[in-house]
C-alpha atoms as a PDB file:
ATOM      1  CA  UNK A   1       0.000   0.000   0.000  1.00  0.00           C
ATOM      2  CA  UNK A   2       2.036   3.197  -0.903  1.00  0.00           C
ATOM      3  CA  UNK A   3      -0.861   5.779   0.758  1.00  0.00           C
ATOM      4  CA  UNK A   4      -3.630   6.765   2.094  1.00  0.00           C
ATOM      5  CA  UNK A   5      -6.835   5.649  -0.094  1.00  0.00           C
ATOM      6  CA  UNK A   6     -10.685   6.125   0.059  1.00  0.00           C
ATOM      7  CA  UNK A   7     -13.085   4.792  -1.331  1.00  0.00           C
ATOM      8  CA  UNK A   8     -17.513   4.745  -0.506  1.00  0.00           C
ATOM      9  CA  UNK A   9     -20.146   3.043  -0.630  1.00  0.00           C
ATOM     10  CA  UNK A  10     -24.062   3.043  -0.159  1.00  0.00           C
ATOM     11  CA  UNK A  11     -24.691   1.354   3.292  1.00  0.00           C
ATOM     12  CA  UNK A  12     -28.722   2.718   3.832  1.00  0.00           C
ATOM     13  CA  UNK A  13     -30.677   3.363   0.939  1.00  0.00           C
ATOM     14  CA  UNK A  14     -33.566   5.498   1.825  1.00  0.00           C
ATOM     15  CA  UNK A  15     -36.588   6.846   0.002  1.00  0.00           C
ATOM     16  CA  UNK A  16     -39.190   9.124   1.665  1.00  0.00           C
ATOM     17  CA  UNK A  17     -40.870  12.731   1.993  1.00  0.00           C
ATOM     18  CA  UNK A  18     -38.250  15.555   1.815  1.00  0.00           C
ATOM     19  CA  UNK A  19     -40.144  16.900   4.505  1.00  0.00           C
ATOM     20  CA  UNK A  20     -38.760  14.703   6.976  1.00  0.00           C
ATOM     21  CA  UNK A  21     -35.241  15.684   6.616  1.00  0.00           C
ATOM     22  CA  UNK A  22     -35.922  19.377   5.068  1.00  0.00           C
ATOM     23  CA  UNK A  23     -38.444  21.202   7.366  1.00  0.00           C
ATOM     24  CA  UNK A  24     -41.381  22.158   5.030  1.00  0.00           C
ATOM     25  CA  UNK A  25     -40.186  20.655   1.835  1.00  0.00           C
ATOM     26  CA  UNK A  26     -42.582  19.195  -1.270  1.00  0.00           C
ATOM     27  CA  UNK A  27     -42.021  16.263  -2.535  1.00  0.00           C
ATOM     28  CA  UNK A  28     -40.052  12.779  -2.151  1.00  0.00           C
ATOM     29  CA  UNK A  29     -36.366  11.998  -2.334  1.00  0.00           C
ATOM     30  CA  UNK A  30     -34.259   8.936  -2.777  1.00  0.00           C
ATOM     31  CA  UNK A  31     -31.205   9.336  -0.704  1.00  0.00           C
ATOM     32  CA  UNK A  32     -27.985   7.184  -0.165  1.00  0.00           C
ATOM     33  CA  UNK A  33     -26.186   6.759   3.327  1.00  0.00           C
ATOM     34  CA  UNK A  34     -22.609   7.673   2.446  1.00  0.00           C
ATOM     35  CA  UNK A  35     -19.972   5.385   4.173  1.00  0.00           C
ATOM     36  CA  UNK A  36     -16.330   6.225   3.815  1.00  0.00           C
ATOM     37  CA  UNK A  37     -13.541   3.062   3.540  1.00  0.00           C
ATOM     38  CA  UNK A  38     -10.053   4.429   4.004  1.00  0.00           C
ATOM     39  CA  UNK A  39      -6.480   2.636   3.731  1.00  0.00           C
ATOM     40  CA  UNK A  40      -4.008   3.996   5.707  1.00  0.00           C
ATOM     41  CA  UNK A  41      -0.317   2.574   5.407  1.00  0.00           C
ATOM     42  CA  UNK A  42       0.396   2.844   8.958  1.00  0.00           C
ATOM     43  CA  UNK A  43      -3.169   2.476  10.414  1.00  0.00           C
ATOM     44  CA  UNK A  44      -4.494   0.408   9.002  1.00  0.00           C
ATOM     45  CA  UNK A  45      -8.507   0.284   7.457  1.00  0.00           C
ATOM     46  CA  UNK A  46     -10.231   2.762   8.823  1.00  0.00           C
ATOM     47  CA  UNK A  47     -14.278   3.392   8.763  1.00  0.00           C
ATOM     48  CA  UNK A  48     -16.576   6.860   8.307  1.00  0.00           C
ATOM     49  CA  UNK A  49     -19.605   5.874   9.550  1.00  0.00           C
ATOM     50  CA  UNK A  50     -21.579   2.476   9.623  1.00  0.00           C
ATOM     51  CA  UNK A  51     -24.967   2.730   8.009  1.00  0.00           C
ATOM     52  CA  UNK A  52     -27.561   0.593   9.009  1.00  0.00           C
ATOM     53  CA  UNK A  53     -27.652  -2.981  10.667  1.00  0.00           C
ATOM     54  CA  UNK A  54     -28.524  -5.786   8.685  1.00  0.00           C
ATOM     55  CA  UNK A  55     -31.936  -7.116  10.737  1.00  0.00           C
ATOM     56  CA  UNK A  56     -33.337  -3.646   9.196  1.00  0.00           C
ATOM     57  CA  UNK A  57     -33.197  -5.912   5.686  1.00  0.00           C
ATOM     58  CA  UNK A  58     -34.983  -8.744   7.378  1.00  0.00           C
ATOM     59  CA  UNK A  59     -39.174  -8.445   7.307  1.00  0.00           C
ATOM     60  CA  UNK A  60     -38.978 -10.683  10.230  1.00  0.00           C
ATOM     61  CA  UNK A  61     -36.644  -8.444  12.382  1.00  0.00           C
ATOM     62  CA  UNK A  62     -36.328  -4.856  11.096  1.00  0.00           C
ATOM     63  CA  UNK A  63     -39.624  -3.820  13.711  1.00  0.00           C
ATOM     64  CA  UNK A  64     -37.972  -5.824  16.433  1.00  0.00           C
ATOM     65  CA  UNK A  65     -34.853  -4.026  15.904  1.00  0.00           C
ATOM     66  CA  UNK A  66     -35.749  -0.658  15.377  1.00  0.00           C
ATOM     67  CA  UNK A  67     -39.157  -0.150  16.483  1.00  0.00           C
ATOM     68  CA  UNK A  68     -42.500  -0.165  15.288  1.00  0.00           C
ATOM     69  CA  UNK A  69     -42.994   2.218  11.798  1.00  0.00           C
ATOM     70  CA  UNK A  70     -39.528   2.836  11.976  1.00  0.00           C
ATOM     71  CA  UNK A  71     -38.605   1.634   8.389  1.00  0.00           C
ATOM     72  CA  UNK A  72     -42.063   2.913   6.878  1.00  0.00           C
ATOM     73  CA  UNK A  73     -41.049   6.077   8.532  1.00  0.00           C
ATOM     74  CA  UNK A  74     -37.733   6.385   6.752  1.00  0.00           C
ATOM     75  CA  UNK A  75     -38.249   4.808   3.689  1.00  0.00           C
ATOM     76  CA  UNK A  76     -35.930   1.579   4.306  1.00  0.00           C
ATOM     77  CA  UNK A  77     -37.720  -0.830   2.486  1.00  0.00           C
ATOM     78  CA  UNK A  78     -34.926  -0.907  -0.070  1.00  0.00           C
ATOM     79  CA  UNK A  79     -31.905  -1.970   2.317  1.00  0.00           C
ATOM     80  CA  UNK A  80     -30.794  -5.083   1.354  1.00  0.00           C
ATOM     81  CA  UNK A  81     -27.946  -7.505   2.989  1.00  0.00           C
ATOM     82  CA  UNK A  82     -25.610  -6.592   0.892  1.00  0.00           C
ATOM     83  CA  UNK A  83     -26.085  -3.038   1.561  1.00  0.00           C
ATOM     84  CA  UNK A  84     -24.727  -3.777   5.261  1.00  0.00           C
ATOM     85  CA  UNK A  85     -21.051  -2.764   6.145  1.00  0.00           C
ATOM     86  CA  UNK A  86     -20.099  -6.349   6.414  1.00  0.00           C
ATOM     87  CA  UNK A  87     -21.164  -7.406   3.163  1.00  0.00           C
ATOM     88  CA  UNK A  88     -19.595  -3.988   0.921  1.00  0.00           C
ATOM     89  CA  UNK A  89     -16.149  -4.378   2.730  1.00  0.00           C
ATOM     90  CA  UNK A  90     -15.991  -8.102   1.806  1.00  0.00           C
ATOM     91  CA  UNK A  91     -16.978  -7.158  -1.713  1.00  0.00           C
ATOM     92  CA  UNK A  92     -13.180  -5.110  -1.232  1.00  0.00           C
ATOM     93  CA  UNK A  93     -11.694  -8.132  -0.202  1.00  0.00           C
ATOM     94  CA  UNK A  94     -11.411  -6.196   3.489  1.00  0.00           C
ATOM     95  CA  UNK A  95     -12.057  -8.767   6.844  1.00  0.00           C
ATOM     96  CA  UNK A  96     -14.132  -6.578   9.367  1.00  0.00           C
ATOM     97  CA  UNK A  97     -11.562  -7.707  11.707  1.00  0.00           C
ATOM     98  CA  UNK A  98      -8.985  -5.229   8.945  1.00  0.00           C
ATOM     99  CA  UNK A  99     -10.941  -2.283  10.717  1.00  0.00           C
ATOM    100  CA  UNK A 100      -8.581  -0.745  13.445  1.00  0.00           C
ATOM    101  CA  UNK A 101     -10.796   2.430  13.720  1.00  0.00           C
ATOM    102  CA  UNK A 102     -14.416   3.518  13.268  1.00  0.00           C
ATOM    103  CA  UNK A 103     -15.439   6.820  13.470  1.00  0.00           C
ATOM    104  CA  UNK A 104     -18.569   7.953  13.478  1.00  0.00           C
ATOM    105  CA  UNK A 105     -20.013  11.207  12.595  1.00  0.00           C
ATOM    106  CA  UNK A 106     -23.505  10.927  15.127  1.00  0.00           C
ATOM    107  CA  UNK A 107     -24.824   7.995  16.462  1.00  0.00           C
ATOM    108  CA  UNK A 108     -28.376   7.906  14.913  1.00  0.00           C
ATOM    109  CA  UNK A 109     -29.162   4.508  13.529  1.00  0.00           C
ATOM    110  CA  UNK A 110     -27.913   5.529   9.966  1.00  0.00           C
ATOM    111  CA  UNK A 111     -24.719   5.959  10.719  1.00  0.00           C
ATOM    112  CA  UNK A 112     -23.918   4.018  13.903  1.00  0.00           C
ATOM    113  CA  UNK A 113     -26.137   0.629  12.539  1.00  0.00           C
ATOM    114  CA  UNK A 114     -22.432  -1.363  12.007  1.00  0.00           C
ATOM    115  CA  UNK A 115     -21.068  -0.658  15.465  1.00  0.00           C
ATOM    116  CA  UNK A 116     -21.331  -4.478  16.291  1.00  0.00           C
ATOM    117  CA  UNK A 117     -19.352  -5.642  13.209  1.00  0.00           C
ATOM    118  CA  UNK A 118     -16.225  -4.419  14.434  1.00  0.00           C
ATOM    119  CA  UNK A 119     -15.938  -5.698  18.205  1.00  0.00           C
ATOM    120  CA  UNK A 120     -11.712  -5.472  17.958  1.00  0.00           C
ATOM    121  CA  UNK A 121     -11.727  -1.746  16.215  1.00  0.00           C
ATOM    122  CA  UNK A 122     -10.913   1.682  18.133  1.00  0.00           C
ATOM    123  CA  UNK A 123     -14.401   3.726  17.872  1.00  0.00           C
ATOM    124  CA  UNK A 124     -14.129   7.097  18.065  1.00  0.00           C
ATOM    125  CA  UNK A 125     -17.280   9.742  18.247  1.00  0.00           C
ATOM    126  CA  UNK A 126     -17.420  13.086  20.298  1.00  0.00           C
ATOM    127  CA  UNK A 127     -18.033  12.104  24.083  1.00  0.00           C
ATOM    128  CA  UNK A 128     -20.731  14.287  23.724  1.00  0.00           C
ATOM    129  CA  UNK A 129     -23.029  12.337  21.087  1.00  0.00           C
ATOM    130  CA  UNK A 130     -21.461   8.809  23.634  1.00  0.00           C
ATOM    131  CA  UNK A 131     -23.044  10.421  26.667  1.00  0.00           C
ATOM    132  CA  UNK A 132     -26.384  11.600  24.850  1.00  0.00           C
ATOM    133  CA  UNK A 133     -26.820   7.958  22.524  1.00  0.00           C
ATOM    134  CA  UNK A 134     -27.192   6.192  25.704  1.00  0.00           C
ATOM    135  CA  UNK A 135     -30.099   8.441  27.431  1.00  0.00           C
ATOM    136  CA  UNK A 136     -31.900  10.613  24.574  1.00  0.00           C
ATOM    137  CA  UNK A 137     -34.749  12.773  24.832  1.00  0.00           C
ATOM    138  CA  UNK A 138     -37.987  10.904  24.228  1.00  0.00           C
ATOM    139  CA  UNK A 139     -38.571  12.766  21.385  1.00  0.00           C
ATOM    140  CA  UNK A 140     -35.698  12.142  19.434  1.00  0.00           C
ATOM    141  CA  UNK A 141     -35.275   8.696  20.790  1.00  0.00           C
ATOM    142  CA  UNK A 142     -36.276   6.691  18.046  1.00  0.00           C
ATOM    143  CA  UNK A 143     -33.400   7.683  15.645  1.00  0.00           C
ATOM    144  CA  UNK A 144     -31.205   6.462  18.622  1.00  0.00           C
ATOM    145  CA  UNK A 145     -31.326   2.729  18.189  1.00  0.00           C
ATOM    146  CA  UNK A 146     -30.439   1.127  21.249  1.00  0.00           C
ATOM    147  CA  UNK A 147     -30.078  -2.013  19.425  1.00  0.00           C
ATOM    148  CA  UNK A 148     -27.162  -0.522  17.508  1.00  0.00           C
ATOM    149  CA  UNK A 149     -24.923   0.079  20.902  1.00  0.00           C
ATOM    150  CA  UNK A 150     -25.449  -3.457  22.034  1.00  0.00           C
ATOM    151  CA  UNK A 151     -21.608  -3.906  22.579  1.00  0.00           C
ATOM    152  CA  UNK A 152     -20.610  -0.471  23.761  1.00  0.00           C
ATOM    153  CA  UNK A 153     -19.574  -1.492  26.851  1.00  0.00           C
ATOM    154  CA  UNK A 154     -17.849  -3.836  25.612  1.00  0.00           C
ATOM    155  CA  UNK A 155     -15.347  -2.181  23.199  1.00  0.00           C
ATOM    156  CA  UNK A 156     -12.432  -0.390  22.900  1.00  0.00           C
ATOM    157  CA  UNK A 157     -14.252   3.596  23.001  1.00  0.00           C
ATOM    158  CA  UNK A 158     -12.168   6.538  22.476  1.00  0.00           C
ATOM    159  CA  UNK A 159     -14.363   9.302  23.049  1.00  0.00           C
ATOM    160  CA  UNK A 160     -12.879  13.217  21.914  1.00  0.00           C
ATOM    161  CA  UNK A 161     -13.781  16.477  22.881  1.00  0.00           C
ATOM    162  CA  UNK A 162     -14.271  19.048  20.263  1.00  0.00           C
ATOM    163  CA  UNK A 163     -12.125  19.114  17.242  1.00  0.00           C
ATOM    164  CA  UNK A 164      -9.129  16.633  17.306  1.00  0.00           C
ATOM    165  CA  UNK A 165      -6.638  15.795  14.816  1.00  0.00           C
ATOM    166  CA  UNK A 166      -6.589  11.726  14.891  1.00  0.00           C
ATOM    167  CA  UNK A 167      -3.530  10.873  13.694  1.00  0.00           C
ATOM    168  CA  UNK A 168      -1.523  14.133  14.315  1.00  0.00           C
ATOM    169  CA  UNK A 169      -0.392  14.753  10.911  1.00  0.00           C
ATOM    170  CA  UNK A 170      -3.436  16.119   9.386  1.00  0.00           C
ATOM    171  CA  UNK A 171      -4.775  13.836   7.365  1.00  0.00           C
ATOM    172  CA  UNK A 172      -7.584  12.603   9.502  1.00  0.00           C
ATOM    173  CA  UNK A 173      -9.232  15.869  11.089  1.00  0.00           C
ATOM    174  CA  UNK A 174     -12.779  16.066  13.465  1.00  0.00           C
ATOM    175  CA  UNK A 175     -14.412  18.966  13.762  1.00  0.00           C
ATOM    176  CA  UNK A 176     -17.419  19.022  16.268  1.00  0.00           C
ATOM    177  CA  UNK A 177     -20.048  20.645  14.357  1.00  0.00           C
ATOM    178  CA  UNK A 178     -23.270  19.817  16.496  1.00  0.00           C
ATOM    179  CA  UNK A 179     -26.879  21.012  16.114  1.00  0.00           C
ATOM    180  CA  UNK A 180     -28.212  17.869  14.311  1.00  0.00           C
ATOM    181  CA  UNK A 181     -26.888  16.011  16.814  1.00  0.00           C
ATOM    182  CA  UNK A 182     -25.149  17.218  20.099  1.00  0.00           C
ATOM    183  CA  UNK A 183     -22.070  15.487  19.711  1.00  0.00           C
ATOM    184  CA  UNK A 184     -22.227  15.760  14.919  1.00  0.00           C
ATOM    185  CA  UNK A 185     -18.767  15.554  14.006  1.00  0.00           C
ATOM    186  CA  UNK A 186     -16.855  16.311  10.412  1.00  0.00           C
ATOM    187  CA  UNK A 187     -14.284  14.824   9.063  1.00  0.00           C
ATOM    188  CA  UNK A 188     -11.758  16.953   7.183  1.00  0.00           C
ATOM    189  CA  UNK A 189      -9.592  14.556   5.264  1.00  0.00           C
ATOM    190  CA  UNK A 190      -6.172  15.346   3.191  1.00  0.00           C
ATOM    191  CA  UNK A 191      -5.243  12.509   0.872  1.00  0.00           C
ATOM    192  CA  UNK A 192      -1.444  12.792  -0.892  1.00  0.00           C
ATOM    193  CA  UNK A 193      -3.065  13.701  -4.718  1.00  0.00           C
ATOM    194  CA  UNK A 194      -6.416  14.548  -4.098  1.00  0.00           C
ATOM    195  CA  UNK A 195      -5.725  17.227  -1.336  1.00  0.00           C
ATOM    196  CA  UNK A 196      -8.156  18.104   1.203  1.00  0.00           C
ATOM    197  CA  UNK A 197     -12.060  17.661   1.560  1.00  0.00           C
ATOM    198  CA  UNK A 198     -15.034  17.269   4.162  1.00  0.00           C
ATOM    199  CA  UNK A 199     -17.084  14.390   4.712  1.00  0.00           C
ATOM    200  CA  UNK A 200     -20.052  16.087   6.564  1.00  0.00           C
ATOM    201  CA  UNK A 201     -22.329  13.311   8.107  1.00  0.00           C
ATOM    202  CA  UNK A 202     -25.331  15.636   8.515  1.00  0.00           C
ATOM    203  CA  UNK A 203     -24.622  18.993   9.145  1.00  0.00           C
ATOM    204  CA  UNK A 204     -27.309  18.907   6.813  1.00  0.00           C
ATOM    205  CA  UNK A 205     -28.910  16.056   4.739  1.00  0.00           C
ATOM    206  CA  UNK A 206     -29.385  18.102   1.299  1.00  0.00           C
ATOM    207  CA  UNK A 207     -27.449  20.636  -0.447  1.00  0.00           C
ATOM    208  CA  UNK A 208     -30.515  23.471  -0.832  1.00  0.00           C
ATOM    209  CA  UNK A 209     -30.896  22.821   2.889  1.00  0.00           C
ATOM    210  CA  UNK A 210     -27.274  23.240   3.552  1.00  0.00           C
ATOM    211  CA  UNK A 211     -27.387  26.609   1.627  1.00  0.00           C
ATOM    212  CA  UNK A 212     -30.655  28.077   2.935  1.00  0.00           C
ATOM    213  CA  UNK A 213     -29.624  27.472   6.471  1.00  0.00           C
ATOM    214  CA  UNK A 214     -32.960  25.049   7.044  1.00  0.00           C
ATOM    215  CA  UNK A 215     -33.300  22.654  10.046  1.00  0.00           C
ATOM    216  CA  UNK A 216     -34.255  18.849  10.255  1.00  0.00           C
ATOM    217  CA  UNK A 217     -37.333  18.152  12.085  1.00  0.00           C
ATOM    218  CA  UNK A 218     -34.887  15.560  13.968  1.00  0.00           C
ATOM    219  CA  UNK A 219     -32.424  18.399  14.743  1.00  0.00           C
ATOM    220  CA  UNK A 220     -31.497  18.365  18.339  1.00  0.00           C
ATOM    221  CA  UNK A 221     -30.778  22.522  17.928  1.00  0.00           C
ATOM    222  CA  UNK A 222     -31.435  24.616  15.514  1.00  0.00           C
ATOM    223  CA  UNK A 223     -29.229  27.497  16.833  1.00  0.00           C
ATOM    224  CA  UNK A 224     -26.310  25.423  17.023  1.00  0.00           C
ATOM    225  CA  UNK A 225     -26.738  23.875  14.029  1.00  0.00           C
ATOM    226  CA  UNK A 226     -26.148  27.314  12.501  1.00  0.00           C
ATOM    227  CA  UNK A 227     -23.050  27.903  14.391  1.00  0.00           C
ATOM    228  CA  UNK A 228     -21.818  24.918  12.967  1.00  0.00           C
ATOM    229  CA  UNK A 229     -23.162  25.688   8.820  1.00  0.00           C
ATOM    230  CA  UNK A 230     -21.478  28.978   9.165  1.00  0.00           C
ATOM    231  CA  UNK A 231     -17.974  27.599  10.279  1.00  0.00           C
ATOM    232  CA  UNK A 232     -18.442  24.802   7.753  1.00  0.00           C
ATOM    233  CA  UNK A 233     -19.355  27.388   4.826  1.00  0.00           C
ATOM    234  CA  UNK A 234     -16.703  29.108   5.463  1.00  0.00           C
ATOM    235  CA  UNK A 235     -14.720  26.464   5.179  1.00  0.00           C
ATOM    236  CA  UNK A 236     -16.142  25.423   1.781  1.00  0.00           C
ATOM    237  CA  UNK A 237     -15.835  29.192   0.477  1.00  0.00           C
ATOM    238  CA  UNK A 238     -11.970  29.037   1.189  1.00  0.00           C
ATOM    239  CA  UNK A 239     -11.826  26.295  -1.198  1.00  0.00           C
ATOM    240  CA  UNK A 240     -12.177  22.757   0.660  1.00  0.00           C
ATOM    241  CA  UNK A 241     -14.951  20.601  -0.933  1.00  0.00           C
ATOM    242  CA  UNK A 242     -17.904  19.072   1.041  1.00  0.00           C
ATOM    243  CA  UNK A 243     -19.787  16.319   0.852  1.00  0.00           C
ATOM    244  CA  UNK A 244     -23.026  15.888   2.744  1.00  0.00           C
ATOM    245  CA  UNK A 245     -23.841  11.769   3.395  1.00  0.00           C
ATOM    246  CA  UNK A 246     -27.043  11.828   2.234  1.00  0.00           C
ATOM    247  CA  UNK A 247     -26.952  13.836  -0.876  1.00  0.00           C
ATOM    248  CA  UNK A 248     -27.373  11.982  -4.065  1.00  0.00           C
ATOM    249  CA  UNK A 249     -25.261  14.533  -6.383  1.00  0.00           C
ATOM    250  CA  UNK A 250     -22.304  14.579  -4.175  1.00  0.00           C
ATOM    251  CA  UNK A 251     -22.308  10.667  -3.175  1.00  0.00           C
ATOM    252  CA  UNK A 252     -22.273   9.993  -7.315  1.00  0.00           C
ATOM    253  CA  UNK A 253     -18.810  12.380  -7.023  1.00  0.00           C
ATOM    254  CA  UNK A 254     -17.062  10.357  -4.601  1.00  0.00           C
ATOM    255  CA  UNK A 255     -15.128   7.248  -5.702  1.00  0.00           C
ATOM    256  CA  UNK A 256     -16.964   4.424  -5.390  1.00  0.00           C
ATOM    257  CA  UNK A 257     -17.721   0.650  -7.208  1.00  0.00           C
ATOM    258  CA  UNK A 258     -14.417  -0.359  -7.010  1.00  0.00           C
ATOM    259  CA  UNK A 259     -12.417   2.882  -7.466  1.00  0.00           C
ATOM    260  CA  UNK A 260     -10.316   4.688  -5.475  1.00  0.00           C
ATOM    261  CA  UNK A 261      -9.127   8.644  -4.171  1.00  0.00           C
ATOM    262  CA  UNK A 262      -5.600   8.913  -3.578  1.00  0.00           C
END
């Protein structure tokens, strides 16, 4: 391996009302769940985000596992097996026991669905979306599958505070950005040719959104979501690249079905 590589993949189709991840919006969108697979020469593989847990493909489990209406609610009905974690890193000839560290942008059952896969692997979130995951208000609960952090105790956690640079030589770099969530994280990335980008979870879940400044319905606060949009524009002004996990356009950019960013 002669450097750091990325590649994504689609780990939680969804298809459902805009409305329920744009405030107020017409119409219905089919959205991916962006999942980043990195290989690091001294590191190791490392993981952006999990997508969803495999029972959610199951008829027979997916209300067991994530609650009643849950995948009506969010449009799941087209996550398959192979759309699981598991399944897309063994179609990259990657073991999930390759996976020395997971980090995840929230917790909310999109993104932190996988967190069983990897029992051996660091996991790394902001300590405050650990502390919140665990005990959520009731009304944001159900995008908090407690199913999902069935081996948290159990695993090697490595929960940061604020913005922390992973590896301490910039390549891997989280910036707390909460509002969505209270504990959202970004990951700025620098790869040797491709130079620097974001990978922003959901500091918001659609581009127009992103730009007009408008909330979730799920967002745990509005004002600091702002806060967070405004550093992260101002970032993207100065010339590094986002891309938001569940926008279509900017999934379809990143390298994916086999192909790499170097």
């Amino acid at each position: 391996m002669s450097g750091l590589q990325m590649t994504v993949v689609d780990c939680g189709p969804l298809s459902l009302e805009k409305a329920k991840i744009v405030a107020f919006a017409p119409g219905r969108v089919d959205i991916p769940t962006t999942v980043a697979i990195f290989k690091h020469p001294k590191h190791g593989v490392i993981v952006w985000d999990t997508g969803c847990f495999d029972a959610v493909a199951d008829p027979e489990r997916r209300d067991a596992y994530w609650g009643e209406g849950i995948v009506d609610a969010f449009g799941a009905h087209g996550f398959t097996r192979d759309h699981a974690i598991d399944r897309q890193l063994e179609k990259l000839g990657i073991k999930t026991s390759d996976v020395k560290y997971v980090i995840y942008s929230h917790m909310h059952l999109d993104h932190a669905g996988g967190m069983s896969y990897f029992p051996n692997a660091i996991h790394v979130m902001q300590k405050d979306e650990l502390n919140y995951c665990m005990t959520p208000d009731p009304w944001i609960a159900p995008v908090y599958c407690q199913n999902d952090f069935a081996i948290i105790h159990k695993i090697n956690l490595m929960p940061v505070d604020g913005d922390f640079d992973l590896f301490g030589d910039g390549t891997f770099k989280l910036i707390k950005a909460p509002g969505h969530a209270p504990g959202m994280q970004v990951l700025m990335v620098t790869l040797p040719h491709h130079g620097r980008f974001m990978l922003g979870g959901d500091v918001a879940h659609q581009r127009d959104q992103f730009e007009a400044m408008i909330p979730m319905p799920w967002d745990y606060s509005c004002n600091l979501m702002t806060s967070s949009r405004r550093k992260i524009k101002q970032w993207e002004r100065s010339g590094i690249p986002l891309y938001l996990c569940h926008e279509p356009g900017e999934f379809a950019a990143l390298p994916g079905n086999g192909t790499w960013w170097d």
